[in-house]
N, C-alpha and C. Protein backbone atom coordinates (compact mmCIF):
# COMPACT_ATOMS: atom_id res chain seq x y z
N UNK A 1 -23.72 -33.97 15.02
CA UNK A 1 -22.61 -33.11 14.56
C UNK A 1 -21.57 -32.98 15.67
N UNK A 2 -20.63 -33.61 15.17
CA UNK A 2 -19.41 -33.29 16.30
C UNK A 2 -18.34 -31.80 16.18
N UNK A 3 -18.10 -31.20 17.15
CA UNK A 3 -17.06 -30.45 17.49
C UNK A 3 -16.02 -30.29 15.95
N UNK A 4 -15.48 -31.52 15.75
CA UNK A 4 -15.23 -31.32 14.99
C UNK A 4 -15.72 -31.02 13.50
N UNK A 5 -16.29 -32.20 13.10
CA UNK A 5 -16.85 -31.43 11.79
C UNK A 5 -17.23 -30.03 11.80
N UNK A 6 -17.67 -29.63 12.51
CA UNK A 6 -18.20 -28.07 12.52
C UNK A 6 -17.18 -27.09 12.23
N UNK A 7 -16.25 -27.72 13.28
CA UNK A 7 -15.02 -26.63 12.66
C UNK A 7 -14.36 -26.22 11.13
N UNK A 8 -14.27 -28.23 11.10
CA UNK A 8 -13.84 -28.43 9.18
C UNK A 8 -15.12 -28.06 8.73
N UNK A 9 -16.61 -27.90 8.56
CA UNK A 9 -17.51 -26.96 7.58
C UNK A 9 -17.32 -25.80 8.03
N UNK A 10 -16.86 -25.05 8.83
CA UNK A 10 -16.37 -23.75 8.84
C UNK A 10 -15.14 -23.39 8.13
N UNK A 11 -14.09 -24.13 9.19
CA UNK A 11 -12.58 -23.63 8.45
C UNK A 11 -12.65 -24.17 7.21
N UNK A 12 -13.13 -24.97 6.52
CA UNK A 12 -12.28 -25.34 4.90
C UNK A 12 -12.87 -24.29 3.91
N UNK A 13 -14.14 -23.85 3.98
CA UNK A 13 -14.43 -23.02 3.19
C UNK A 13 -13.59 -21.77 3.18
N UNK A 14 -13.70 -21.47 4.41
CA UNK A 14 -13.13 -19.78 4.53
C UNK A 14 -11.15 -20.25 4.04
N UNK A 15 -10.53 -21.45 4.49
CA UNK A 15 -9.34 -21.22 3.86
C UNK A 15 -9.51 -21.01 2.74
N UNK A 16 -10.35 -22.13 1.44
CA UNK A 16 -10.52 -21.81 0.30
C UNK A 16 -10.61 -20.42 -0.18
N UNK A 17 -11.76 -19.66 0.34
CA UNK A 17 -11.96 -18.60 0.23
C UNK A 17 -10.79 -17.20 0.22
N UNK A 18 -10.00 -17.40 1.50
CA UNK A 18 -9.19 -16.88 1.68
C UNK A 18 -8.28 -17.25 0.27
N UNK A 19 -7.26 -18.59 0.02
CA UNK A 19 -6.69 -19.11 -1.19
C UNK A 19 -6.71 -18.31 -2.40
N UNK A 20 -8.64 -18.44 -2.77
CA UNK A 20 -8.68 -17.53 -3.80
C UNK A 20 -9.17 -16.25 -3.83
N UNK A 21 -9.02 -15.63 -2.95
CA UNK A 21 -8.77 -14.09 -2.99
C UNK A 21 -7.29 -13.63 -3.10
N UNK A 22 -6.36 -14.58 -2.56
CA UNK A 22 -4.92 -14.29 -2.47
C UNK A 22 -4.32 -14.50 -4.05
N UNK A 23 -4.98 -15.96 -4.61
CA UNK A 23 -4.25 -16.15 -5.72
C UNK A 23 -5.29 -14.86 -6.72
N UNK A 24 -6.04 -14.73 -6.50
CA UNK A 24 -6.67 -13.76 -7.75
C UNK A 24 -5.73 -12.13 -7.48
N UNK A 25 -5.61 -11.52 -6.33
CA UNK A 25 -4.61 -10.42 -5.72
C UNK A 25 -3.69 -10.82 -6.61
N UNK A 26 -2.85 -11.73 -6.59
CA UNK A 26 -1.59 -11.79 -6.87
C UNK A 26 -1.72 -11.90 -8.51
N UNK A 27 -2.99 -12.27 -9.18
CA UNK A 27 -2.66 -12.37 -10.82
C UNK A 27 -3.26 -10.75 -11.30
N UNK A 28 -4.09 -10.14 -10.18
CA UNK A 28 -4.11 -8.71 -10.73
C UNK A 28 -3.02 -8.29 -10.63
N UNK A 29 -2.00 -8.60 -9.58
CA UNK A 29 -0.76 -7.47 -9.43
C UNK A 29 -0.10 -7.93 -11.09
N UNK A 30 -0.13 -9.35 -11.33
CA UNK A 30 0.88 -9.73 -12.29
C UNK A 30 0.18 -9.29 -13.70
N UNK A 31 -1.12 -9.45 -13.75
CA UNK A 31 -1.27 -8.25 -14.98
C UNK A 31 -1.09 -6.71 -15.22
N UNK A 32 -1.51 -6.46 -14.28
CA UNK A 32 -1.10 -4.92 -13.96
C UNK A 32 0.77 -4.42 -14.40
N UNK A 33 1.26 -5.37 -13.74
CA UNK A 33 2.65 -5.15 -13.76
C UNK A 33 2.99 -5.40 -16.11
N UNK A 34 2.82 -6.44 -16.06
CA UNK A 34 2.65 -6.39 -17.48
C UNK A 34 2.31 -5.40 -18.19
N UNK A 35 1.21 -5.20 -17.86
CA UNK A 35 0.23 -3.95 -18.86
C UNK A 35 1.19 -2.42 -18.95
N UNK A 36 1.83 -2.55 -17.21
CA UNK A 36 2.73 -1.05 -17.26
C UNK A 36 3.74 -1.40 -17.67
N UNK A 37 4.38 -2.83 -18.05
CA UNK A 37 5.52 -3.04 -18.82
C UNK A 37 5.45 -2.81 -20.52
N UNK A 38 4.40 -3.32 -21.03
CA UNK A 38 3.68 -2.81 -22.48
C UNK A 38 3.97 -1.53 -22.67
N UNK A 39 3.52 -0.96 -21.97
CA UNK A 39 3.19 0.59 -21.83
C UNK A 39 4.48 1.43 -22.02
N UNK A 40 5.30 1.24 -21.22
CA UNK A 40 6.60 2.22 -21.11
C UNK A 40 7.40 1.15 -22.37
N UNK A 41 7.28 -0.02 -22.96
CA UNK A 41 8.59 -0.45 -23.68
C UNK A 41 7.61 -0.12 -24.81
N UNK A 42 6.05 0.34 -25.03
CA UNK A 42 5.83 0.64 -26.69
C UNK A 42 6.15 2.55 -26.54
């Protein structure tokens, strides 16, 4: 195991990881925002 690989089986997961915690954040904000748009235009 070299130096490197170790790093890429460390870092690629956790970017992924990171990725989709950010893109899932960002589709709660965008439902949320919807749902209170529903809300005040019914």
């Amino acid at each position: 195991m070299t130096l490197k690989r170790v790093l890429v089986n460390i870092f690629l997961p956790l970017v992924l990881l990171i990725t989709i915690i950010i893109v899932g954040h960002q589709t709660q904000v965008q439902v949320r925002k919807s749902a209170e748009n529903e809300v005040t235009n019914n």
